[in-house]
Protein backbone atom coordinates (compact mmCIF):
# COMPACT_ATOMS: atom_id res chain seq x y z
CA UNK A 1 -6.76 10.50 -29.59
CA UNK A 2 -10.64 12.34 -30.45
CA UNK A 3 -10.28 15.44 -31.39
CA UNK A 4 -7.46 16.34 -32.55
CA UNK A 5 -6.35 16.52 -28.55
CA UNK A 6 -3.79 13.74 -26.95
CA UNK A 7 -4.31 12.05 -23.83
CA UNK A 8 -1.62 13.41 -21.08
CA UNK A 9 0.91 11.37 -20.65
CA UNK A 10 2.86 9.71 -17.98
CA UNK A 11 5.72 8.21 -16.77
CA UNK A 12 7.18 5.27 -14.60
CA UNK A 13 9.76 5.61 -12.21
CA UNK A 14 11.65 2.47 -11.99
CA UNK A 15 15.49 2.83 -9.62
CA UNK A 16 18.53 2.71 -11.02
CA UNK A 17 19.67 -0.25 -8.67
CA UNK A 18 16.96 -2.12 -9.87
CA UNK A 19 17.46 -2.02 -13.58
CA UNK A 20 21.43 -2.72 -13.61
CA UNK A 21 21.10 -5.12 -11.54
CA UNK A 22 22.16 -8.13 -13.50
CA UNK A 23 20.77 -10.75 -11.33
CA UNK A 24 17.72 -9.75 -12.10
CA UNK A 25 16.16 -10.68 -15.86
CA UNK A 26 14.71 -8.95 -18.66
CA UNK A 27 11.34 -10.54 -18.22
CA UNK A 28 11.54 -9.43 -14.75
CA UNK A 29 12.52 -5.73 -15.40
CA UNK A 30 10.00 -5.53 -18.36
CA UNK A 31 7.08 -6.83 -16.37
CA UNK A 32 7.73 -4.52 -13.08
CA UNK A 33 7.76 -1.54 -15.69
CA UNK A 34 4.48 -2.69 -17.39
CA UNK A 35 2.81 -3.10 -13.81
CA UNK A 36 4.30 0.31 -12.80
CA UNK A 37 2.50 1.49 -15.87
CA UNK A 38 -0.69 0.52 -14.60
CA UNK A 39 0.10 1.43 -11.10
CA UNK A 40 -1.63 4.43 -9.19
CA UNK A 41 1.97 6.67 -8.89
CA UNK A 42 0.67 7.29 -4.84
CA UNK A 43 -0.22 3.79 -3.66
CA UNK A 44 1.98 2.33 -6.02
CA UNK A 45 -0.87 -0.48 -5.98
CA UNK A 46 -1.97 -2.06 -9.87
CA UNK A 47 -5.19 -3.78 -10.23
CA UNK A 48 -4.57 -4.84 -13.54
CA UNK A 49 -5.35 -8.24 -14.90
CA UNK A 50 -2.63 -10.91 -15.74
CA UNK A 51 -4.44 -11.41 -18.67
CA UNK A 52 -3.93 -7.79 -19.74
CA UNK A 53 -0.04 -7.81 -18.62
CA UNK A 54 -0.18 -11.42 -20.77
CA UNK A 55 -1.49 -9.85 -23.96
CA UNK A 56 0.88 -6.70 -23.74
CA UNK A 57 4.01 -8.10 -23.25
CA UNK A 58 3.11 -11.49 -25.77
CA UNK A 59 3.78 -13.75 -23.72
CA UNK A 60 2.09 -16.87 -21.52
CA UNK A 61 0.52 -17.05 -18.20
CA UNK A 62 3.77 -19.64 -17.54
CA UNK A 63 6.64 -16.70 -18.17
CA UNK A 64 4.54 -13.68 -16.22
CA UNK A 65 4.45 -16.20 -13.04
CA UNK A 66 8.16 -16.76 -13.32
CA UNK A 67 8.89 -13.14 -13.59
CA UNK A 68 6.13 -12.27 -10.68
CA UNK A 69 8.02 -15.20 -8.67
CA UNK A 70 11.34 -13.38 -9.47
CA UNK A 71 9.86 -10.35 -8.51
CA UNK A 72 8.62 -11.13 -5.04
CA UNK A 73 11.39 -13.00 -4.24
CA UNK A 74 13.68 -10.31 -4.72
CA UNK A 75 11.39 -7.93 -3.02
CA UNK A 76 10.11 -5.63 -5.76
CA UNK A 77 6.56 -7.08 -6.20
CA UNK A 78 4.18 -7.83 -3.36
CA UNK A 79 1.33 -10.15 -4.84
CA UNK A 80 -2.23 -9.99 -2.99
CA UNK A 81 -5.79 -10.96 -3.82
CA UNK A 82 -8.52 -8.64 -3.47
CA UNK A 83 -11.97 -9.97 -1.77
CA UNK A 84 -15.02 -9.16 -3.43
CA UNK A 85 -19.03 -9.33 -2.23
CA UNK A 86 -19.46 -12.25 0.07
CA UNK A 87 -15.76 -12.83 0.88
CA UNK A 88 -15.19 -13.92 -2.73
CA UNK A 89 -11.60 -13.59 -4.20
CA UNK A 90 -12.20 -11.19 -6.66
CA UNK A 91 -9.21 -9.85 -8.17
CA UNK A 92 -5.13 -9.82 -8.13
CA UNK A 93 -3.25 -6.58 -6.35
CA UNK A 94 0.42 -5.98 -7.32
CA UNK A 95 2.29 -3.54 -4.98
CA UNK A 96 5.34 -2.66 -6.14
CA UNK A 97 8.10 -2.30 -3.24
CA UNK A 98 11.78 -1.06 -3.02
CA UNK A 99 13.47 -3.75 -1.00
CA UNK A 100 15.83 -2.20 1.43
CA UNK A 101 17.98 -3.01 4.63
CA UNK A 102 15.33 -0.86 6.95
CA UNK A 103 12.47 -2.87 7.65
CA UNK A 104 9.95 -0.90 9.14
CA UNK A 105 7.43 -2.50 11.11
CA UNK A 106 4.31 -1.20 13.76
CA UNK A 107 4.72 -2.36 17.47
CA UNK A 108 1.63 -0.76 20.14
CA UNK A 109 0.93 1.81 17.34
CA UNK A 110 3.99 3.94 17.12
CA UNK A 111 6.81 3.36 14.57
CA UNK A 112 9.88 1.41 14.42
CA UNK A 113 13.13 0.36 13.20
CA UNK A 114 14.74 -2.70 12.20
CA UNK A 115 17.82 -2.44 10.85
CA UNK A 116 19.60 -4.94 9.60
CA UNK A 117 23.61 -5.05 9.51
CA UNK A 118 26.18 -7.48 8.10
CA UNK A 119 24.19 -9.98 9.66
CA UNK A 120 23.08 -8.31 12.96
CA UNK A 121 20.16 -6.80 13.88
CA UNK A 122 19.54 -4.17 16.34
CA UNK A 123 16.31 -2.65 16.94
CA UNK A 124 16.17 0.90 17.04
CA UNK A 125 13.25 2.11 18.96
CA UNK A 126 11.81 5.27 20.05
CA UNK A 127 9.56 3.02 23.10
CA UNK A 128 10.71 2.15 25.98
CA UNK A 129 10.78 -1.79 27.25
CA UNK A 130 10.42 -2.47 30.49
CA UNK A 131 11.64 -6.50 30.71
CA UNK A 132 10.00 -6.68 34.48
CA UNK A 133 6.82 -5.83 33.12
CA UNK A 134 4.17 -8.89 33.46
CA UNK A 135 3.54 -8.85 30.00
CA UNK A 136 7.16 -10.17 29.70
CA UNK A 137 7.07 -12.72 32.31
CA UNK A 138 7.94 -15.49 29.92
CA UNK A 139 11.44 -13.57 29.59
CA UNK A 140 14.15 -14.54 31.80
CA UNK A 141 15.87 -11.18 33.21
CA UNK A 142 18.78 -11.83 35.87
């Protein structure tokens, strides 16, 4: 605080689902809240350092990575790398995701569906497929 005013704050939104789920651990939950906190609340993208998330939470590079493992494996944390000037890895990108049984997914531009359904999965499309097209000659349509 300088002068006498506070910074405004903020807060992170973090699903239900997600925190009483008990599958999921405590360094998990508290490391997808700290990234949330340093998240951009649109893009829900966080370019913040592991050493940063490391020194906040007290803990080693070895416990963040099993909690970022637990994370993405689960489907909550999408891990990227960021290039910098000449094609240089530059820095780490956490996007944090709300895993879901809709996949969505682009096909020729326009949106799609996947959904997924005690086991099956039908595609639910708004484009038409035409199997006798030539582009699907490898497909065998009888």
């Amino acid at each position: 605080m300088t002068g006498g005013q506070s910074k405004k704050d903020y807060y992170v939104r973090i699903p239900a689902r997600f925190l009483k789920n008990p599958e999921i651990s405590s360094d998990a939950k508290a490391l997808l809240a700290l990234i949330g906190a340093y998240a951009d609340g649109h893009t829900r993208l966080s370019y913040v350092q592991p050493k940063t998330l490391d020194c906040v939470l007290r803990w080693g590079r070895r416990r963040r990575e099993r909690a970022q493992t637990e994370l993405a494996q689960a489907g909550w944390l999408r891990l990227r790398m960021k290039r910098g000037a000449r094609g240089v890895w530059s820095r780490r990108v956490y996007e944090i995701c709300e895993p879901s049984t809709i996949a969505h997914f682009e096909r020729s531009g326009e949106r799609a569906q996947l959904i997924l359904s005690h086991g099956q999965s039908q595609v639910k499309s708004s484009l038409a497929t035409n199997l006798n097209d030539p582009g699907h000659s490898h497909l065998d349509v009888t």
